[in-house]
C-alpha atoms as a PDB file:
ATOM      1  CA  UNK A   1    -270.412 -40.906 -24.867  1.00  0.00           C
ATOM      2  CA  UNK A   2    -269.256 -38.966 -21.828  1.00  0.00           C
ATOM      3  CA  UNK A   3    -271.965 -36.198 -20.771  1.00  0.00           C
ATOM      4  CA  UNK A   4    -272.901 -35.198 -17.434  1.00  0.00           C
ATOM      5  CA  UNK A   5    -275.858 -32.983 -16.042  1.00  0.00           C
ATOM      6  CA  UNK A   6    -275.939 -31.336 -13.460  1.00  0.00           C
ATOM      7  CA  UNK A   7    -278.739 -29.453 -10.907  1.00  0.00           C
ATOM      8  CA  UNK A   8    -277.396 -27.561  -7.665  1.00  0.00           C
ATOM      9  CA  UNK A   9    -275.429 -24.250  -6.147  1.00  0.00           C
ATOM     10  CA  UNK A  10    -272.456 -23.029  -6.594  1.00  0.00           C
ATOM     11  CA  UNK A  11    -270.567 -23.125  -3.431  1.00  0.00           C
ATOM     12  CA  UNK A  12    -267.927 -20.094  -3.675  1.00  0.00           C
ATOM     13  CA  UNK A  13    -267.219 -17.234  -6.318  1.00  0.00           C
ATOM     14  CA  UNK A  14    -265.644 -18.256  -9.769  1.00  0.00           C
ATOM     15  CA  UNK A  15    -261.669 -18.022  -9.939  1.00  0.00           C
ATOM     16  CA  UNK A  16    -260.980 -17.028 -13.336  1.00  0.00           C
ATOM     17  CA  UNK A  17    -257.853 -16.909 -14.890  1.00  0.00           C
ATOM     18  CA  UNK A  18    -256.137 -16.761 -18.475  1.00  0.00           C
ATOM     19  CA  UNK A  19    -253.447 -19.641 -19.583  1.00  0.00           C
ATOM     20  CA  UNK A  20    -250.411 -18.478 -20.774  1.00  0.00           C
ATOM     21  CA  UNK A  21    -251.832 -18.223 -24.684  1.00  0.00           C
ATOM     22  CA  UNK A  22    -254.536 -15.637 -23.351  1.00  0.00           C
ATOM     23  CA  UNK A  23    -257.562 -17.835 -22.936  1.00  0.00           C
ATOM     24  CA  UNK A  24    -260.020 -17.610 -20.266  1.00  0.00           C
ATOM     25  CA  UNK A  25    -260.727 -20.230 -17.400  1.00  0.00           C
ATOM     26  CA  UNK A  26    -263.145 -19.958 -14.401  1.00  0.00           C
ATOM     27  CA  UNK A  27    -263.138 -22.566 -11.685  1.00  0.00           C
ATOM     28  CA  UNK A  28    -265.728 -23.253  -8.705  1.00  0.00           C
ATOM     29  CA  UNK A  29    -267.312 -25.558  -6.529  1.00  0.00           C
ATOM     30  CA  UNK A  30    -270.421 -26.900  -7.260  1.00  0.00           C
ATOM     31  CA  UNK A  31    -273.007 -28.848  -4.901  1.00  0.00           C
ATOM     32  CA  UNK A  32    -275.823 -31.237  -6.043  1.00  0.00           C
ATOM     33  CA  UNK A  33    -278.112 -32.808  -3.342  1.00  0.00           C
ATOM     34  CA  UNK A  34    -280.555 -35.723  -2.865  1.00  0.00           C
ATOM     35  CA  UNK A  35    -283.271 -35.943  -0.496  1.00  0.00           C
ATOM     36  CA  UNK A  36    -285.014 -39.388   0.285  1.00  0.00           C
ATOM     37  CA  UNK A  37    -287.319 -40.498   3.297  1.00  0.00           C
ATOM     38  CA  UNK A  38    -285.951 -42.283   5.426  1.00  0.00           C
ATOM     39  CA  UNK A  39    -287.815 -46.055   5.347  1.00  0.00           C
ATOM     40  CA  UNK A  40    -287.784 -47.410   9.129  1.00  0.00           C
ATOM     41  CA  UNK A  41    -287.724 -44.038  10.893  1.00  0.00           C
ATOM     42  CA  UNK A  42    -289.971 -41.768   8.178  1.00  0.00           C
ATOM     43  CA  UNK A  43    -287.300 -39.155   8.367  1.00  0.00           C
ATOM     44  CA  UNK A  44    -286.124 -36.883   5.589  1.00  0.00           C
ATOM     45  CA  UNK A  45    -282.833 -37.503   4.694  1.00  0.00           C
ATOM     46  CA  UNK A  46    -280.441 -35.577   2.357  1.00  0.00           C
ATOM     47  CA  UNK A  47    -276.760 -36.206   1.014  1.00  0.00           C
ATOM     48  CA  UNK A  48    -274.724 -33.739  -0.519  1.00  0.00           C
ATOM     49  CA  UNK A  49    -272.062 -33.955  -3.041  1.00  0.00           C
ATOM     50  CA  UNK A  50    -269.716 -31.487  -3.928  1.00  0.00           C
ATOM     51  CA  UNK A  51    -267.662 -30.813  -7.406  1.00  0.00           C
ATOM     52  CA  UNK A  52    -265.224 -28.719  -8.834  1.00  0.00           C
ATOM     53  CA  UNK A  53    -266.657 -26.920 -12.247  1.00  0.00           C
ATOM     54  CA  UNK A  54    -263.936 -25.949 -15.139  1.00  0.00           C
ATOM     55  CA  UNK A  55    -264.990 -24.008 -17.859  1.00  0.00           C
ATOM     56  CA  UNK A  56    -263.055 -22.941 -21.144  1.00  0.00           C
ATOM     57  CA  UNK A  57    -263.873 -20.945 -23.359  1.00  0.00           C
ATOM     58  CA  UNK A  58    -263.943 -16.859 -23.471  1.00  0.00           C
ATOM     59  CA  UNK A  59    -267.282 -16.464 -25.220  1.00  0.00           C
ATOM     60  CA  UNK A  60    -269.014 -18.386 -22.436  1.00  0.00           C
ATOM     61  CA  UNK A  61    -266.910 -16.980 -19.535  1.00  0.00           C
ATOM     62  CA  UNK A  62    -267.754 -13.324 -20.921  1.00  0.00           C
ATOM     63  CA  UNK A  63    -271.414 -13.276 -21.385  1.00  0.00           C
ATOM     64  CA  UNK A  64    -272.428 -15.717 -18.858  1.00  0.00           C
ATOM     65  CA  UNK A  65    -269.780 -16.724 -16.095  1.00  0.00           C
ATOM     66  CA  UNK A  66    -268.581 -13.112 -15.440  1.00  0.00           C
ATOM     67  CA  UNK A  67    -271.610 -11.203 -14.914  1.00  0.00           C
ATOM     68  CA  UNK A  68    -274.200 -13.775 -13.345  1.00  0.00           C
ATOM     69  CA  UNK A  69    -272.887 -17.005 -11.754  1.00  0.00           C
ATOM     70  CA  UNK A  70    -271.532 -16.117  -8.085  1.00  0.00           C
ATOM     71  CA  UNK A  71    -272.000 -18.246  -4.907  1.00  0.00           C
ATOM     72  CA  UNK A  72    -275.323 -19.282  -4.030  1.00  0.00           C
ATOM     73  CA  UNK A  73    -276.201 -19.560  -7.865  1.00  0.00           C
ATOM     74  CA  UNK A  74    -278.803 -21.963  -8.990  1.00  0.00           C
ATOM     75  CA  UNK A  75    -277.475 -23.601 -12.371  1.00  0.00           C
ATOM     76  CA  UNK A  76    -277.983 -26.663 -14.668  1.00  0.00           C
ATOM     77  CA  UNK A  77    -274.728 -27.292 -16.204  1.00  0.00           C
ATOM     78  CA  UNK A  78    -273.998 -29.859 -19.064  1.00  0.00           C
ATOM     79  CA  UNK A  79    -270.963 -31.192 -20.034  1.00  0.00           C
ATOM     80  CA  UNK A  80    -267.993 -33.730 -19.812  1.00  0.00           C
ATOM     81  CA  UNK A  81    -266.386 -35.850 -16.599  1.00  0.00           C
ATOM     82  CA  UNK A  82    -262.982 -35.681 -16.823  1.00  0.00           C
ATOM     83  CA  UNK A  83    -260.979 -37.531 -13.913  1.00  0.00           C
ATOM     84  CA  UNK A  84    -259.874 -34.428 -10.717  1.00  0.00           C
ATOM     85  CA  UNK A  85    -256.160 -33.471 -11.356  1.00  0.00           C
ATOM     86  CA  UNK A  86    -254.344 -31.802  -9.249  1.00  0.00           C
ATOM     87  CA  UNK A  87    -252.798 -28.253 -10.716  1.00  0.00           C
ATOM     88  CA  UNK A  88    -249.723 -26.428  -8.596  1.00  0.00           C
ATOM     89  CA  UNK A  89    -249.722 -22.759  -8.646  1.00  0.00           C
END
């Protein structure tokens, strides 16, 4: 089974954009953090990673993407990891 959940911020605005068959995609970056103390020195310490979020599907992109996720959101996303390719413009 391949599911992922995420906690964290979105880092920039979506980019959306329709393939060539008409369908909806919005792209962003996405940042989840951990904080730990530090054993030996007591010291809060905090490591950042960052991601880049696809999303299909028009319905979902509509309602939710569109009007409510913009940089500096909070969300908890679910879904699948797929391996980062690389897409020319």
């Amino acid at each position: 089974m391949n599911r992922v959940t995420l906690l964290g911020n979105v880092g920039r605005d979506p980019d959306i954009r329709s393939t060539k068959s008409g369908a909806k995609v919005a792209t962003f970056s996405f940042a989840t953090s951990e904080k730990w103390r530090d054993r030996t020195t007591g010291e809060t310490r905090e490591k950042t990673e960052w991601h880049q979020v696809v999303i299909f599907g028009d319905g979902l992109i509509t309602s939710i993407v569109e009007p409510y996720v913009k940089k500096g959101s909070r969300l908890f996303l679910e879904g699948q990891l797929r391996p980062a390719m690389h897409v020319r413009d």
